[in-house]
ModelCIF file with pLDDT and N, C-alpha, C, O atoms, coordinates in Angstrom:
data_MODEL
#
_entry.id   MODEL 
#
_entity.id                         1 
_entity.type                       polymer 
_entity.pdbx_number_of_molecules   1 
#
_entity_poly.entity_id                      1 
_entity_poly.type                           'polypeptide(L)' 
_entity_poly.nstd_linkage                   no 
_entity_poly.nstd_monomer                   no 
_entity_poly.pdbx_seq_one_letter_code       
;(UNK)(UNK)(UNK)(UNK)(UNK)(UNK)(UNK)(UNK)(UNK)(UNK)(UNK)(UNK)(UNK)(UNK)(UNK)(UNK)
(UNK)(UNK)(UNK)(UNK)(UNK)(UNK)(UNK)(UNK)(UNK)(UNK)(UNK)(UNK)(UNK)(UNK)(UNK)(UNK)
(UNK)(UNK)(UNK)(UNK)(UNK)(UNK)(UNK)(UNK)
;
_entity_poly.pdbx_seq_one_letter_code_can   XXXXXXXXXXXXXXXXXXXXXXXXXXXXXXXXXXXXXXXX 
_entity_poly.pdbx_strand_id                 A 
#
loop_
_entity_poly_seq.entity_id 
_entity_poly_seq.num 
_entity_poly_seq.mon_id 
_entity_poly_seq.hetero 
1 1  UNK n 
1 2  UNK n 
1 3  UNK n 
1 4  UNK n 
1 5  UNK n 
1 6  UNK n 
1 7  UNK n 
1 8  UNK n 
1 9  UNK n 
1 10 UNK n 
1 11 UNK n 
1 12 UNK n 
1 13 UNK n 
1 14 UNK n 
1 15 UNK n 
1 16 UNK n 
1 17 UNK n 
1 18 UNK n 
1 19 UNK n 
1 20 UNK n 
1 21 UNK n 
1 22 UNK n 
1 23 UNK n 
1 24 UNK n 
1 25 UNK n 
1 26 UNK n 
1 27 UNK n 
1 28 UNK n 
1 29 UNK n 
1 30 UNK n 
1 31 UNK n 
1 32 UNK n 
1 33 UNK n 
1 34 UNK n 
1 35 UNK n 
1 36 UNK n 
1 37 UNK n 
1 38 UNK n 
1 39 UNK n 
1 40 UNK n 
#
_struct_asym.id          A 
_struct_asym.entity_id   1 
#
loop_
_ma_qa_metric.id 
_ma_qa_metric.mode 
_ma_qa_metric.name 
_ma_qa_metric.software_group_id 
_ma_qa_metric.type 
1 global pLDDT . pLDDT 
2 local  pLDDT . pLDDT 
#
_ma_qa_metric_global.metric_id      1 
_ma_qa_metric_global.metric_value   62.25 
_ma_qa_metric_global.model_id       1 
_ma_qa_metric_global.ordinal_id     1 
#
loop_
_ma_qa_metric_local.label_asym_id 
_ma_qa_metric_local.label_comp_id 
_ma_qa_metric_local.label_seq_id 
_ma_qa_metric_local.metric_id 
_ma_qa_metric_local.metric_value 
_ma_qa_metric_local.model_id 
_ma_qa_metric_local.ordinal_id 
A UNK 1  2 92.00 1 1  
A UNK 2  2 89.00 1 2  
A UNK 3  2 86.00 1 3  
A UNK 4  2 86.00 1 4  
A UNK 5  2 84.00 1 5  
A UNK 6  2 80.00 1 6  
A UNK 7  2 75.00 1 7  
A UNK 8  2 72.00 1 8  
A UNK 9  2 60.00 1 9  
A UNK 10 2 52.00 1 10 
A UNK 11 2 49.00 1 11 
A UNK 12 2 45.00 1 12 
A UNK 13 2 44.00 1 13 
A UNK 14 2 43.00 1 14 
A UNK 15 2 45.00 1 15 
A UNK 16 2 36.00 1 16 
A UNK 17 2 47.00 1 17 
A UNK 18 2 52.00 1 18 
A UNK 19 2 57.00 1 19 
A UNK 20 2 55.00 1 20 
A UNK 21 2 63.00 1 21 
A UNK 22 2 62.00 1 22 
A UNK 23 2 64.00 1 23 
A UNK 24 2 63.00 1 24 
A UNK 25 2 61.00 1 25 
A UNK 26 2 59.00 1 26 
A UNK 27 2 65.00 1 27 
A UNK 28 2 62.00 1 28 
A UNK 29 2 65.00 1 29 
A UNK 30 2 63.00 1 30 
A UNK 31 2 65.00 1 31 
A UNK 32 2 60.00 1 32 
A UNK 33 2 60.00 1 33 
A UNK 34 2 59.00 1 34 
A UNK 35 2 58.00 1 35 
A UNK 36 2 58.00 1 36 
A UNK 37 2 62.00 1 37 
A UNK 38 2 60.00 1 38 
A UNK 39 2 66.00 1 39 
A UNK 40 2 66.00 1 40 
#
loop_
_atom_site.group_PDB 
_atom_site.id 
_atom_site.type_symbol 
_atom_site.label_atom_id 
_atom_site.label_alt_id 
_atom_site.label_comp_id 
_atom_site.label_asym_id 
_atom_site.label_entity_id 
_atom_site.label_seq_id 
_atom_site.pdbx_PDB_ins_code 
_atom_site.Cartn_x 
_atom_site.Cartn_y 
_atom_site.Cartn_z 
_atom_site.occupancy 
_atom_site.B_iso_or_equiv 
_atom_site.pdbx_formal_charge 
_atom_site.auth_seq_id 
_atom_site.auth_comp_id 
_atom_site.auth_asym_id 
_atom_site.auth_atom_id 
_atom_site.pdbx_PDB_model_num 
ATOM 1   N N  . UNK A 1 1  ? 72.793 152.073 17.450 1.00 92.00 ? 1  UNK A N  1 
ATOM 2   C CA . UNK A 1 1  ? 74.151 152.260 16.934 1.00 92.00 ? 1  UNK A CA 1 
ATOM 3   C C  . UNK A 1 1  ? 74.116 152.661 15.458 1.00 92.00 ? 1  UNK A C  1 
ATOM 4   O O  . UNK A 1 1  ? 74.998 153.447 15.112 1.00 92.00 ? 1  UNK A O  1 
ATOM 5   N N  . UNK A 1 2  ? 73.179 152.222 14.464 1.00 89.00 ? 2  UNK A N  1 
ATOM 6   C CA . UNK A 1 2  ? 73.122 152.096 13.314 1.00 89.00 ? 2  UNK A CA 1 
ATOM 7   C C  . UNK A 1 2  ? 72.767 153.929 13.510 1.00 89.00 ? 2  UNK A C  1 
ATOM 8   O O  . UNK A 1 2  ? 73.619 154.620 12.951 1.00 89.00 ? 2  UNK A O  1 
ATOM 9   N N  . UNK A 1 3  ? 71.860 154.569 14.081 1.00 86.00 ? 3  UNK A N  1 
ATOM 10  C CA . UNK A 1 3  ? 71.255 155.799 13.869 1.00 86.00 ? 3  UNK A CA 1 
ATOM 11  C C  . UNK A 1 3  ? 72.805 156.592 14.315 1.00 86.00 ? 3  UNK A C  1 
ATOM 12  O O  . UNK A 1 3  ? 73.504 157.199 13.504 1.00 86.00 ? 3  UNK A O  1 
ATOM 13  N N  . UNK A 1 4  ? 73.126 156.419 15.782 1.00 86.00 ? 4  UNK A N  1 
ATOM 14  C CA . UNK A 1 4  ? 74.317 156.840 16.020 1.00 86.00 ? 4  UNK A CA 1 
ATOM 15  C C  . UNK A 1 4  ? 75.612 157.226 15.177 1.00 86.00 ? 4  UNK A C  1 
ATOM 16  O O  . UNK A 1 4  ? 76.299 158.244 15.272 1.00 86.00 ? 4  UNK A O  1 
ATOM 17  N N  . UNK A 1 5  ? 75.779 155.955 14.186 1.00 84.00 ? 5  UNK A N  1 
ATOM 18  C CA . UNK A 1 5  ? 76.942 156.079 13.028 1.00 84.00 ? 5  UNK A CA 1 
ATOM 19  C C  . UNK A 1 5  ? 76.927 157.182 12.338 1.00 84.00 ? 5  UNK A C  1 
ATOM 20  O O  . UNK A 1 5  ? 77.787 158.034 12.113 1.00 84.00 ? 5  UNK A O  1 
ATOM 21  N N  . UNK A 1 6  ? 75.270 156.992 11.870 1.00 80.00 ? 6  UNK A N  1 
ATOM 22  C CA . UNK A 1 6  ? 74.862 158.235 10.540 1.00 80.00 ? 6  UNK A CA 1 
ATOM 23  C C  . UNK A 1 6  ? 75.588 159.580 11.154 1.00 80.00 ? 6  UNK A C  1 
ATOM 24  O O  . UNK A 1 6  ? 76.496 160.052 10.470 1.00 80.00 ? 6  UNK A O  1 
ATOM 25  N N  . UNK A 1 7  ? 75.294 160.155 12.247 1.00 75.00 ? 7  UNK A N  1 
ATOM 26  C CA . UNK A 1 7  ? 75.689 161.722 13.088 1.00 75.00 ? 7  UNK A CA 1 
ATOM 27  C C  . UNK A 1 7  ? 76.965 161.502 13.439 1.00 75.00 ? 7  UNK A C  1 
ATOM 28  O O  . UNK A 1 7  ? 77.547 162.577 13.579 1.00 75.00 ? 7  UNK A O  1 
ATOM 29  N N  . UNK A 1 8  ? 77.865 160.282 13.705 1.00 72.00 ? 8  UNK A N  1 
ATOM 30  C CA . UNK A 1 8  ? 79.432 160.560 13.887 1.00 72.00 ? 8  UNK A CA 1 
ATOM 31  C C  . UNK A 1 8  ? 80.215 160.602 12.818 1.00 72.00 ? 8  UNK A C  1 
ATOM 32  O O  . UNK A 1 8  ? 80.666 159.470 12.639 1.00 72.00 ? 8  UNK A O  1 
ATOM 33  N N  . UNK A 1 9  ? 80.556 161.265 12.109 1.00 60.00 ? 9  UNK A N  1 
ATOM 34  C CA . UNK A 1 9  ? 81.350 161.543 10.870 1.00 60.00 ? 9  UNK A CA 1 
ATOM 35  C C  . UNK A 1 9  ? 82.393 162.030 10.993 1.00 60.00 ? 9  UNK A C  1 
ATOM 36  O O  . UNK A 1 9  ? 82.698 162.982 11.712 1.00 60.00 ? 9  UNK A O  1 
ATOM 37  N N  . UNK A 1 10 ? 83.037 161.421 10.303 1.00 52.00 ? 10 UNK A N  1 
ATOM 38  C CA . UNK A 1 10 ? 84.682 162.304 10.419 1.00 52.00 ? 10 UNK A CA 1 
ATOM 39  C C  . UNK A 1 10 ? 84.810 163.931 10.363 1.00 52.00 ? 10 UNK A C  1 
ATOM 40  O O  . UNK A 1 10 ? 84.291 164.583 9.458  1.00 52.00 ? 10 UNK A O  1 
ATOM 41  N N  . UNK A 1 11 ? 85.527 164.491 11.384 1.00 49.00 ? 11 UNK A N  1 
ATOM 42  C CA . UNK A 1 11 ? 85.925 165.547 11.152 1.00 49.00 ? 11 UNK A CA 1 
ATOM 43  C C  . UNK A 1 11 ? 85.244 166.437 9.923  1.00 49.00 ? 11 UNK A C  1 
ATOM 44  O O  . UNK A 1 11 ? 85.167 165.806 8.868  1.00 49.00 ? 11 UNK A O  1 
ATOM 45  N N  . UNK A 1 12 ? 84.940 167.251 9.900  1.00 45.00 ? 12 UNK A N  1 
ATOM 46  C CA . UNK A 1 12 ? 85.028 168.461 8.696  1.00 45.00 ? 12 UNK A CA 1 
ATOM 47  C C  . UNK A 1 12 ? 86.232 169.128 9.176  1.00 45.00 ? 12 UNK A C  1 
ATOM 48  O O  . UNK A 1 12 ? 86.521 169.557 10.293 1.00 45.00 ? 12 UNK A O  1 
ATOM 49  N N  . UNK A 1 13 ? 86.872 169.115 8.064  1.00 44.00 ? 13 UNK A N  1 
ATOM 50  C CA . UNK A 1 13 ? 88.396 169.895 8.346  1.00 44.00 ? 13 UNK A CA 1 
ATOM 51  C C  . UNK A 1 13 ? 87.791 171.618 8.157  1.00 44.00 ? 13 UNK A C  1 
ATOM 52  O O  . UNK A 1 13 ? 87.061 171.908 7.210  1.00 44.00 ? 13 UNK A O  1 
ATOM 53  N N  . UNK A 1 14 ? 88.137 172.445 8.992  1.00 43.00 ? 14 UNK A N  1 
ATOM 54  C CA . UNK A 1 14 ? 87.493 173.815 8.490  1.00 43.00 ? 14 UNK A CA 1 
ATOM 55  C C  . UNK A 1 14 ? 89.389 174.089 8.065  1.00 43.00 ? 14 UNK A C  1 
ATOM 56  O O  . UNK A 1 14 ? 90.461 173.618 8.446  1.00 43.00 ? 14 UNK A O  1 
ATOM 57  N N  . UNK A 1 15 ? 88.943 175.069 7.128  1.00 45.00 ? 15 UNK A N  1 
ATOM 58  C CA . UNK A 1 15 ? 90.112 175.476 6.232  1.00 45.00 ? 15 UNK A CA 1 
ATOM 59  C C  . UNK A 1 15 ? 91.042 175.417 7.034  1.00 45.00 ? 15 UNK A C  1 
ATOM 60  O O  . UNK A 1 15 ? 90.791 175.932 8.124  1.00 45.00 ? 15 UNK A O  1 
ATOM 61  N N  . UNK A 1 16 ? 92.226 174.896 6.889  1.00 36.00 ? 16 UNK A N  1 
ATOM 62  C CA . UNK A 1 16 ? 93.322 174.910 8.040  1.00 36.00 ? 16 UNK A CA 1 
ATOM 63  C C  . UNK A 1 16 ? 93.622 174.594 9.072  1.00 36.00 ? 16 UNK A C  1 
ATOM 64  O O  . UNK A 1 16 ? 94.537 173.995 9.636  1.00 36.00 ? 16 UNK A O  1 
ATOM 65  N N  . UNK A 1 17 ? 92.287 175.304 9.387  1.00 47.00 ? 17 UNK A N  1 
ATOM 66  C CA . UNK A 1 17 ? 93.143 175.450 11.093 1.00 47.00 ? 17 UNK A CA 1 
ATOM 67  C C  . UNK A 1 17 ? 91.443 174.827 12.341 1.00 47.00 ? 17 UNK A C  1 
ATOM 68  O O  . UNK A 1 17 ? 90.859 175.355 13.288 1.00 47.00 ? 17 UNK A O  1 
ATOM 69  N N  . UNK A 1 18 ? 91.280 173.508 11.583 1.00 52.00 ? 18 UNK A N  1 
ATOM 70  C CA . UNK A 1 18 ? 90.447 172.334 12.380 1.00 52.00 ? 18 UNK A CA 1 
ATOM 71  C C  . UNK A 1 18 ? 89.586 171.857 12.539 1.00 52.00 ? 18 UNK A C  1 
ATOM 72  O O  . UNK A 1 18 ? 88.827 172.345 11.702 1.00 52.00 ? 18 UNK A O  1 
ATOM 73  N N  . UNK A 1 19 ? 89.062 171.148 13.086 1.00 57.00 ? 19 UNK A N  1 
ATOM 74  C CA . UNK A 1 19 ? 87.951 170.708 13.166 1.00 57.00 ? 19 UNK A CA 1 
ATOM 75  C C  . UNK A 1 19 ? 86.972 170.596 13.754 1.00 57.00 ? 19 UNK A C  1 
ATOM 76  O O  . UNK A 1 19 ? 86.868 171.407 14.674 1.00 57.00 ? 19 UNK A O  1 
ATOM 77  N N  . UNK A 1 20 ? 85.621 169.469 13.551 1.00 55.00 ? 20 UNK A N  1 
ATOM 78  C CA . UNK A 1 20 ? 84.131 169.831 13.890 1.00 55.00 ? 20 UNK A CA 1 
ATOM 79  C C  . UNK A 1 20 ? 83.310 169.168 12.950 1.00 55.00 ? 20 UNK A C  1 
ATOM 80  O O  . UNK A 1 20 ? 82.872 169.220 11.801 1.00 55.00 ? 20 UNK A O  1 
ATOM 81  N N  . UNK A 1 21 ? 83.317 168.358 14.261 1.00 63.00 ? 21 UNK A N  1 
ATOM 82  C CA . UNK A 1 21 ? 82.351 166.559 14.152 1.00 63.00 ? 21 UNK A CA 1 
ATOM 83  C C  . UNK A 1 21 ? 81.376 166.771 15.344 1.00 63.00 ? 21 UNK A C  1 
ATOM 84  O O  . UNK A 1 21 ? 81.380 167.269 16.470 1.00 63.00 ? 21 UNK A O  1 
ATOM 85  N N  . UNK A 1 22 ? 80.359 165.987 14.307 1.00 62.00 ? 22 UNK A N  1 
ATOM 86  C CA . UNK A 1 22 ? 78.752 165.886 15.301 1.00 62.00 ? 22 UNK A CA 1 
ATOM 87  C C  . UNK A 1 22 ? 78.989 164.476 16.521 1.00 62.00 ? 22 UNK A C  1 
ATOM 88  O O  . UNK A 1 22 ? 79.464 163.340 16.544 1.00 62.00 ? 22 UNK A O  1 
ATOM 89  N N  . UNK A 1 23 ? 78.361 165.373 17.351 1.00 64.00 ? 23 UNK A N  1 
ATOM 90  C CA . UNK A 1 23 ? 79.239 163.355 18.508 1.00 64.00 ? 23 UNK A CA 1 
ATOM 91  C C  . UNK A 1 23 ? 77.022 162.908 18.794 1.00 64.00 ? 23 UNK A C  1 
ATOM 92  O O  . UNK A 1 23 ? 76.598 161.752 18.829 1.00 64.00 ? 23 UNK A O  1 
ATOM 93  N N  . UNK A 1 24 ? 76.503 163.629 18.876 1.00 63.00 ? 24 UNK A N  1 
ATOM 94  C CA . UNK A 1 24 ? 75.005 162.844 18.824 1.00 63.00 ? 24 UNK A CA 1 
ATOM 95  C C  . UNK A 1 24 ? 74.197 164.188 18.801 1.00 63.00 ? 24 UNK A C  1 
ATOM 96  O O  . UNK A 1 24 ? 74.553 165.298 19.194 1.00 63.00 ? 24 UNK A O  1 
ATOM 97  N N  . UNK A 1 25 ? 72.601 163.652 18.039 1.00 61.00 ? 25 UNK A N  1 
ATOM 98  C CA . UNK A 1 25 ? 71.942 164.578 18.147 1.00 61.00 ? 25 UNK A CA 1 
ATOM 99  C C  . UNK A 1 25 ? 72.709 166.272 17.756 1.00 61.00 ? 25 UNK A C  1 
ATOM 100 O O  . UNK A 1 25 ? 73.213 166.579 16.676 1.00 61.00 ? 25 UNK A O  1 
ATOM 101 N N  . UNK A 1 26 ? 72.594 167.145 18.971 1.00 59.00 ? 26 UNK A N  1 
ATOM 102 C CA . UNK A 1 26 ? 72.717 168.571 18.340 1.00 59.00 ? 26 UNK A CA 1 
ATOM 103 C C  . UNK A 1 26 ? 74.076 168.889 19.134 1.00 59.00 ? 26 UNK A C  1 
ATOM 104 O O  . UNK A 1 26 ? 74.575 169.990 19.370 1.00 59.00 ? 26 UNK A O  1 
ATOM 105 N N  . UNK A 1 27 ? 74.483 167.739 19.442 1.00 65.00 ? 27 UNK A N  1 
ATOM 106 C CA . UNK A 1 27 ? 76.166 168.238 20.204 1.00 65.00 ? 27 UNK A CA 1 
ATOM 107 C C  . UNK A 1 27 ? 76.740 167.922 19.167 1.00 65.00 ? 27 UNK A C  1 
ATOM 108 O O  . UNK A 1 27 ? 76.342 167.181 18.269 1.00 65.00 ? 27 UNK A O  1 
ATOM 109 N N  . UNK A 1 28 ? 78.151 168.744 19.311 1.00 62.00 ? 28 UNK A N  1 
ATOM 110 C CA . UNK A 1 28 ? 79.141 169.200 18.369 1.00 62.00 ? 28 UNK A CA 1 
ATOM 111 C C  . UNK A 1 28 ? 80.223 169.267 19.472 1.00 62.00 ? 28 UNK A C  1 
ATOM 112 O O  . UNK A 1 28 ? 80.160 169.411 20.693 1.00 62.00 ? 28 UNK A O  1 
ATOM 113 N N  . UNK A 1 29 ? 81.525 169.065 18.350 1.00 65.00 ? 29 UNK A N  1 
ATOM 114 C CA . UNK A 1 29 ? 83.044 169.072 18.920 1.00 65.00 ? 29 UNK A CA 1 
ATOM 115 C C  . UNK A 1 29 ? 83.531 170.012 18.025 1.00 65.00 ? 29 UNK A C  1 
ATOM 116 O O  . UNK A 1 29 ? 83.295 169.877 16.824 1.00 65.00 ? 29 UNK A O  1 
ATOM 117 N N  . UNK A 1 30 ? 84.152 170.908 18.428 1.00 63.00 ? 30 UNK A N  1 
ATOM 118 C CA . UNK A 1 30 ? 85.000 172.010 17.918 1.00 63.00 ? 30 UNK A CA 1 
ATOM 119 C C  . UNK A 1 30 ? 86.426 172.228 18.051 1.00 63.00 ? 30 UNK A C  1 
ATOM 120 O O  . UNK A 1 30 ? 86.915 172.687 19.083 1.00 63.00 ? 30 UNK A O  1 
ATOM 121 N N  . UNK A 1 31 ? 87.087 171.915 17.053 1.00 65.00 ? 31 UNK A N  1 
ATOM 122 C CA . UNK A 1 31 ? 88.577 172.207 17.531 1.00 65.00 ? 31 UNK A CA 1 
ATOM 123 C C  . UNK A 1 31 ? 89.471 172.965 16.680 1.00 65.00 ? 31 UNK A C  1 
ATOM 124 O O  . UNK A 1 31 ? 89.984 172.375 15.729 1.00 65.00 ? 31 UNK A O  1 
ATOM 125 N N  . UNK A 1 32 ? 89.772 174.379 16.915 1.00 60.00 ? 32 UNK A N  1 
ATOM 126 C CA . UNK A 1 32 ? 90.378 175.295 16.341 1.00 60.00 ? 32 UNK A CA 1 
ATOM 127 C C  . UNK A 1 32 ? 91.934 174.789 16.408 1.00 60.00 ? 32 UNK A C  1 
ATOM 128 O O  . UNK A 1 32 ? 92.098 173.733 17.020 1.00 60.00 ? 32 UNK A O  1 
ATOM 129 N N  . UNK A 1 33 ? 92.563 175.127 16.107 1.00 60.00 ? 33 UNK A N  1 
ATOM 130 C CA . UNK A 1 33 ? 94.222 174.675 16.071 1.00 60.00 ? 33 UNK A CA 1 
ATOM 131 C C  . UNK A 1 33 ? 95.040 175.664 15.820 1.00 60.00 ? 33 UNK A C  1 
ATOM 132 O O  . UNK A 1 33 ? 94.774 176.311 14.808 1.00 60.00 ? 33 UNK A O  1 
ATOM 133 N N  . UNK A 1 34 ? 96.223 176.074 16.609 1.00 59.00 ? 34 UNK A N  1 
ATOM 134 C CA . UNK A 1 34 ? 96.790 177.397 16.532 1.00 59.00 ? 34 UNK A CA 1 
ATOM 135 C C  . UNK A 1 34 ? 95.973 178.438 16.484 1.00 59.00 ? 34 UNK A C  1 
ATOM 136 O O  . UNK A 1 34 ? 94.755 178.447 16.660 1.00 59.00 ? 34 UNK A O  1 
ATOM 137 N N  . UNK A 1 35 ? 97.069 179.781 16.109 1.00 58.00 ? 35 UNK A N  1 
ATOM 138 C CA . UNK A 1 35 ? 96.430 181.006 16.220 1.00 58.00 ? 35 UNK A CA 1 
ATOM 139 C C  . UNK A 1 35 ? 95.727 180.981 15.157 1.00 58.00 ? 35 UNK A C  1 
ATOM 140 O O  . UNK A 1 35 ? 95.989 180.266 14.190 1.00 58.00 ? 35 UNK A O  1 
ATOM 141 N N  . UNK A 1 36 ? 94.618 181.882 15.247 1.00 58.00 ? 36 UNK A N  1 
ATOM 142 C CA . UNK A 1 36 ? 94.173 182.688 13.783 1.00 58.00 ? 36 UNK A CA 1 
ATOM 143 C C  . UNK A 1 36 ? 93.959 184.425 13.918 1.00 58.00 ? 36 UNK A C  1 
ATOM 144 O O  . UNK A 1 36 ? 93.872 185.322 14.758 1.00 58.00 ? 36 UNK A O  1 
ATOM 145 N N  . UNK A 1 37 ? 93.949 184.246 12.868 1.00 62.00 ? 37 UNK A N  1 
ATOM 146 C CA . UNK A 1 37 ? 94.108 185.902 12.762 1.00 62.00 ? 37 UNK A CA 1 
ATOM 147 C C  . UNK A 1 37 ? 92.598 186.131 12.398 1.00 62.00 ? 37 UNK A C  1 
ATOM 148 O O  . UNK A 1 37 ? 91.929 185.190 11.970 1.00 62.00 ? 37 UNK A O  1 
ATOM 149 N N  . UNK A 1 38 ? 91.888 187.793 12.625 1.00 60.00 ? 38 UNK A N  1 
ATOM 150 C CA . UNK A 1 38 ? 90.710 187.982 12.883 1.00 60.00 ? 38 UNK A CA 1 
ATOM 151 C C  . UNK A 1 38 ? 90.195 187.097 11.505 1.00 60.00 ? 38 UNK A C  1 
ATOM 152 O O  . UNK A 1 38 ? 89.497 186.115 11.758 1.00 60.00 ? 38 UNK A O  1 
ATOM 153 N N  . UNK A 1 39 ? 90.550 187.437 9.791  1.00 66.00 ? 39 UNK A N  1 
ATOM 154 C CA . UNK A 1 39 ? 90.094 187.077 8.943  1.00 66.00 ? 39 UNK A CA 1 
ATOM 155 C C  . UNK A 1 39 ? 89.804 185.585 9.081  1.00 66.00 ? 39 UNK A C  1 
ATOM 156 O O  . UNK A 1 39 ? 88.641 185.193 9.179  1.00 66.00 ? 39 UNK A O  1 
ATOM 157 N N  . UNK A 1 40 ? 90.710 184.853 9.089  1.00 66.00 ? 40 UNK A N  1 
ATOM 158 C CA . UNK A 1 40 ? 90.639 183.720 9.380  1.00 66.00 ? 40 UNK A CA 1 
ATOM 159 C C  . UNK A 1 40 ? 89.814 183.061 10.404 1.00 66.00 ? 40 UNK A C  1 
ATOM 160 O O  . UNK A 1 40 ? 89.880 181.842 10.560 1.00 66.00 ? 40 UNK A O  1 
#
């Protein structure tokens, strides 16, 4: 659990529009939110 904690971290907010948190090892959660436009 102690190793586990270190890799679950809150969210990284990506500019705006969401997020993307490590859940163990080399998996990842991704969550875009609304539209974006290509730049974005």
């Amino acid at each position: 659990l102690k190793e586990y904690l270190k890799v679950v971290k809150e969210p990284l907010k990506i500019e705006f529009k969401g997020d993307l948190a490590r859940i163990w090892g080399s998996e990842f959660q991704i969550t875009i939110e609304g539209q974006l436009g290509q730049d974005e």
